[in-house]
C-alpha atoms as a PDB file:
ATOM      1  CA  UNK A   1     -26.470 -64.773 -40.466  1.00  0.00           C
ATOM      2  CA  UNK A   2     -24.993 -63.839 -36.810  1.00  0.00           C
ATOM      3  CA  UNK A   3     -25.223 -60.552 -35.073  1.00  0.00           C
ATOM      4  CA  UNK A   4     -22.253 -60.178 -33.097  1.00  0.00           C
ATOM      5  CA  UNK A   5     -22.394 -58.054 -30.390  1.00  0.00           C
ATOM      6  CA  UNK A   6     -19.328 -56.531 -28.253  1.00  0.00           C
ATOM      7  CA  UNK A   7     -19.214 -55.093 -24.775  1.00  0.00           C
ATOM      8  CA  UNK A   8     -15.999 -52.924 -25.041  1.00  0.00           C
ATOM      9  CA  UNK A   9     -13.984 -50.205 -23.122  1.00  0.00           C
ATOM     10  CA  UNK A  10     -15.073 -46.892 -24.126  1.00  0.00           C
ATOM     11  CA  UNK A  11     -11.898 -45.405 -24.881  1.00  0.00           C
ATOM     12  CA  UNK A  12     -11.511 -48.613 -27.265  1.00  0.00           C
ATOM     13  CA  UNK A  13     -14.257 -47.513 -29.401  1.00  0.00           C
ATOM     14  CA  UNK A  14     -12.049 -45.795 -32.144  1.00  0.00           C
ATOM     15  CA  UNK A  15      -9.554 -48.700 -32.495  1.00  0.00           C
ATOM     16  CA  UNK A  16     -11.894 -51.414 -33.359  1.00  0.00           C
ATOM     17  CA  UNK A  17     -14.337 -49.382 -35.825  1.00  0.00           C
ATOM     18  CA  UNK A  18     -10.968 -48.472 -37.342  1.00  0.00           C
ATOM     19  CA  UNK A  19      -9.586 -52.077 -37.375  1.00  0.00           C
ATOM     20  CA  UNK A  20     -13.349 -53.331 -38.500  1.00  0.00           C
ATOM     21  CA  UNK A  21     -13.551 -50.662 -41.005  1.00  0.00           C
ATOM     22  CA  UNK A  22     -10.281 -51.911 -42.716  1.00  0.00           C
ATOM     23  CA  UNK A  23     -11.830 -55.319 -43.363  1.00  0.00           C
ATOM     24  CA  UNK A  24     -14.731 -54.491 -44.802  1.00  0.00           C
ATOM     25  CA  UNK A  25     -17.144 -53.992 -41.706  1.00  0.00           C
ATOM     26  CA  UNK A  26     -18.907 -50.763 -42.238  1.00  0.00           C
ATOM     27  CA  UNK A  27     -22.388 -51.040 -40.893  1.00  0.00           C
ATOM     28  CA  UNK A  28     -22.491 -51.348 -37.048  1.00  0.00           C
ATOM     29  CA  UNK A  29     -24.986 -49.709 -34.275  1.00  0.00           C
ATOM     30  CA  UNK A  30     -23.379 -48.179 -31.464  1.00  0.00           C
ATOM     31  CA  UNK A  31     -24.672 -47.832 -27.840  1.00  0.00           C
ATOM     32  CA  UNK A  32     -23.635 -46.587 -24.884  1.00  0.00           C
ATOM     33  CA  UNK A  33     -24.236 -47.980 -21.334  1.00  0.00           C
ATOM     34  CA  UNK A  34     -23.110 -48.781 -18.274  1.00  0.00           C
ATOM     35  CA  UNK A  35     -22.508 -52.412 -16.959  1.00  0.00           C
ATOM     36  CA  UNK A  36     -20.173 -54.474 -14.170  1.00  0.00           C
ATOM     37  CA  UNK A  37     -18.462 -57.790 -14.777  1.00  0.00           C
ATOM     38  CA  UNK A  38     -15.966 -59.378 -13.030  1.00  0.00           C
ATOM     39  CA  UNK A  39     -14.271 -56.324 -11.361  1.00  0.00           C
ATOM     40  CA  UNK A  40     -17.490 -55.929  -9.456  1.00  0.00           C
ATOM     41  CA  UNK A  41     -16.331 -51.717 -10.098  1.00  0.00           C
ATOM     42  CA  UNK A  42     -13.723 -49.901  -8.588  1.00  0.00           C
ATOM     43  CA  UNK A  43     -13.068 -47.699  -5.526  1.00  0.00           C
ATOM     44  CA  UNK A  44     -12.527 -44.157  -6.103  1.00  0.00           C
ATOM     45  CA  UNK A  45     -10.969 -41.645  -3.606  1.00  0.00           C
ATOM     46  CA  UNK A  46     -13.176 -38.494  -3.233  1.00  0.00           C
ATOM     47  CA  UNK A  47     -12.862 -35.323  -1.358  1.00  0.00           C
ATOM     48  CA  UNK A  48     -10.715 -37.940   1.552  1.00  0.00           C
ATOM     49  CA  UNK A  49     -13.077 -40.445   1.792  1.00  0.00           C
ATOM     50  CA  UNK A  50     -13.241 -43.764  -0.758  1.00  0.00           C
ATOM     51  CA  UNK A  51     -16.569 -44.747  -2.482  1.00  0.00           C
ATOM     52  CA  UNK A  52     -17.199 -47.662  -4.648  1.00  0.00           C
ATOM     53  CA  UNK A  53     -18.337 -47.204  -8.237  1.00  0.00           C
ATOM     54  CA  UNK A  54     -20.555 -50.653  -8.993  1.00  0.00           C
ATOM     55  CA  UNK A  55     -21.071 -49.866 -12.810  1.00  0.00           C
ATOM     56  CA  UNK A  56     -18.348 -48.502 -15.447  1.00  0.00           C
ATOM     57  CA  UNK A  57     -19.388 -47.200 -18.678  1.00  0.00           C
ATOM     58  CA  UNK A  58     -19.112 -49.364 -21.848  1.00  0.00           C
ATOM     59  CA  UNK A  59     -19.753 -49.564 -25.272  1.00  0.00           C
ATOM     60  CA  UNK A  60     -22.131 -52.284 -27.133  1.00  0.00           C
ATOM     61  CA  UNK A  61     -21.062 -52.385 -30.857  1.00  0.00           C
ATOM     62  CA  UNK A  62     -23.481 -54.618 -32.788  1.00  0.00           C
ATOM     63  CA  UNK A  63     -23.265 -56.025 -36.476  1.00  0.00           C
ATOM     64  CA  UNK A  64     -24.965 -58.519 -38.131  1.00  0.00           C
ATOM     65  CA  UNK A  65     -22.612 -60.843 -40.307  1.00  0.00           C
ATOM     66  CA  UNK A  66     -22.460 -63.749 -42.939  1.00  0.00           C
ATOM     67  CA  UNK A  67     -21.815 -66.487 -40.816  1.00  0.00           C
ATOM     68  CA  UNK A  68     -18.521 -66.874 -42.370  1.00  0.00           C
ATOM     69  CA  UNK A  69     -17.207 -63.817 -41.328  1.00  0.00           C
ATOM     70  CA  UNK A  70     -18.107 -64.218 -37.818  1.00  0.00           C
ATOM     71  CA  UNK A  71     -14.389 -65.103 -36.832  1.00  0.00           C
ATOM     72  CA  UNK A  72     -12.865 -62.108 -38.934  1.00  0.00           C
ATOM     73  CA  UNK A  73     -15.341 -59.720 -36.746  1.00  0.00           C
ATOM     74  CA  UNK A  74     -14.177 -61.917 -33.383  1.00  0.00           C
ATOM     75  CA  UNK A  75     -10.450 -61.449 -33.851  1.00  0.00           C
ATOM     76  CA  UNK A  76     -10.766 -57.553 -35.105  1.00  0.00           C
ATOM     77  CA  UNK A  77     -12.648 -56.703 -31.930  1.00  0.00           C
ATOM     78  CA  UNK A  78     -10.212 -58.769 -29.612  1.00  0.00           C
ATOM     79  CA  UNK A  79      -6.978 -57.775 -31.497  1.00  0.00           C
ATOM     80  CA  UNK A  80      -8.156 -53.659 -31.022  1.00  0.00           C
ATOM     81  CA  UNK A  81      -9.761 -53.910 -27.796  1.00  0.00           C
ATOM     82  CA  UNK A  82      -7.627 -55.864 -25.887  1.00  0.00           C
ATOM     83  CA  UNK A  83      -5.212 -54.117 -23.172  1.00  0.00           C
ATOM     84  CA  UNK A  84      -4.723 -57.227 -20.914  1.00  0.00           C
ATOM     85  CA  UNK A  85      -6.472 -55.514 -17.943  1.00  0.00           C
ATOM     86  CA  UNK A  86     -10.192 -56.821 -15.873  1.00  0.00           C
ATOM     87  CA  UNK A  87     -12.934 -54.992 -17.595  1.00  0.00           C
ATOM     88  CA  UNK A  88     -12.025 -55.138 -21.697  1.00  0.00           C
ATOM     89  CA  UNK A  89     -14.992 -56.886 -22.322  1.00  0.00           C
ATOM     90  CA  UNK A  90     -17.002 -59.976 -23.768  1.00  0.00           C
ATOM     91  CA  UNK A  91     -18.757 -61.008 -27.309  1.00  0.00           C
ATOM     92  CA  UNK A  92     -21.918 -62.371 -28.018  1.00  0.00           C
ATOM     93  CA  UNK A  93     -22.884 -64.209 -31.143  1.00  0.00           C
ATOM     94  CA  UNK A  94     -26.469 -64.561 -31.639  1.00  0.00           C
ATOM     95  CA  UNK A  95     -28.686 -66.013 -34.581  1.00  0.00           C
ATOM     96  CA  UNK A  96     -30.667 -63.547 -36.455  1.00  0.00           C
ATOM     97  CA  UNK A  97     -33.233 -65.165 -38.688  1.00  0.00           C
ATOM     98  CA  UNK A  98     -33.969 -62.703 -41.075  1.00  0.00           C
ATOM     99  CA  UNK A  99     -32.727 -58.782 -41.872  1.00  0.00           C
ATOM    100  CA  UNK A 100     -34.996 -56.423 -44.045  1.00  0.00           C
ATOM    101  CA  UNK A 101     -34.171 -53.309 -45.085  1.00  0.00           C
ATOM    102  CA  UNK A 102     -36.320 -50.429 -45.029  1.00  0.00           C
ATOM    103  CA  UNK A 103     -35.711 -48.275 -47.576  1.00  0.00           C
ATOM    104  CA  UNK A 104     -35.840 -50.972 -50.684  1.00  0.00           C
ATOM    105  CA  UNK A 105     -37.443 -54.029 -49.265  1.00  0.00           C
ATOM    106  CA  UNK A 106     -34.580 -56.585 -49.477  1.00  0.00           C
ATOM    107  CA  UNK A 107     -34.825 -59.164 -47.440  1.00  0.00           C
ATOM    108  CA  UNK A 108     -32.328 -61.813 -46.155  1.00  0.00           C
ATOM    109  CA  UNK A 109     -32.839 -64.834 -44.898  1.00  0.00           C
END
């Protein structure tokens, strides 16, 4: 199993749940933050005098996947998320070991 975790625009949010959603991908945690990457920010103009804005807010979808699905996940979240522009984001894929769940005591390994 992978967890697959996406740093996306916030406004993006909508688009890829919709687009996962469609392919099967229901289960996902959902956090909001703020973070920087390459565009360092931006410079906003305020009451006539500029100030710099270090860290945007984003969103951090996570899901943890069959490893076979990792690539359906992947091109979902680039295909809906993507606008071409500095700032739309990265993906992570991690290892996870082992998922329980809670409520029934499945376990996957």
């Amino acid at each position: 199993m992978k967890m697959v975790q996406a740093i996306i625009r916030p406004e993006k949010l909508n688009p890829i749940k919709t687009a996962l959603e469609e392919k099967g991908f229901i289960a996902m945690s959902i956090t909001e933050m703020m973070g920087r990457g390459e565009q360092k920010g931006i410079t906003l103009q305020y009451r006539g005098s500029k100030m710099t804005v270090d860290t945007l807010p984003k969103v951090k979808l996570e899901l943890v996947v069959n490893d076979a699905e990792v690539d359906s996940v992947i091109a979902c979240v680039r295909n809906a998320g993507r606008t071409g522009k500095v700032g739309d984001g990265k993906i992570f894929v991690l290892p996870v070991e082992m998922m329980c769940k809670v409520r029934t005591d499945e376990v996957w390994k």
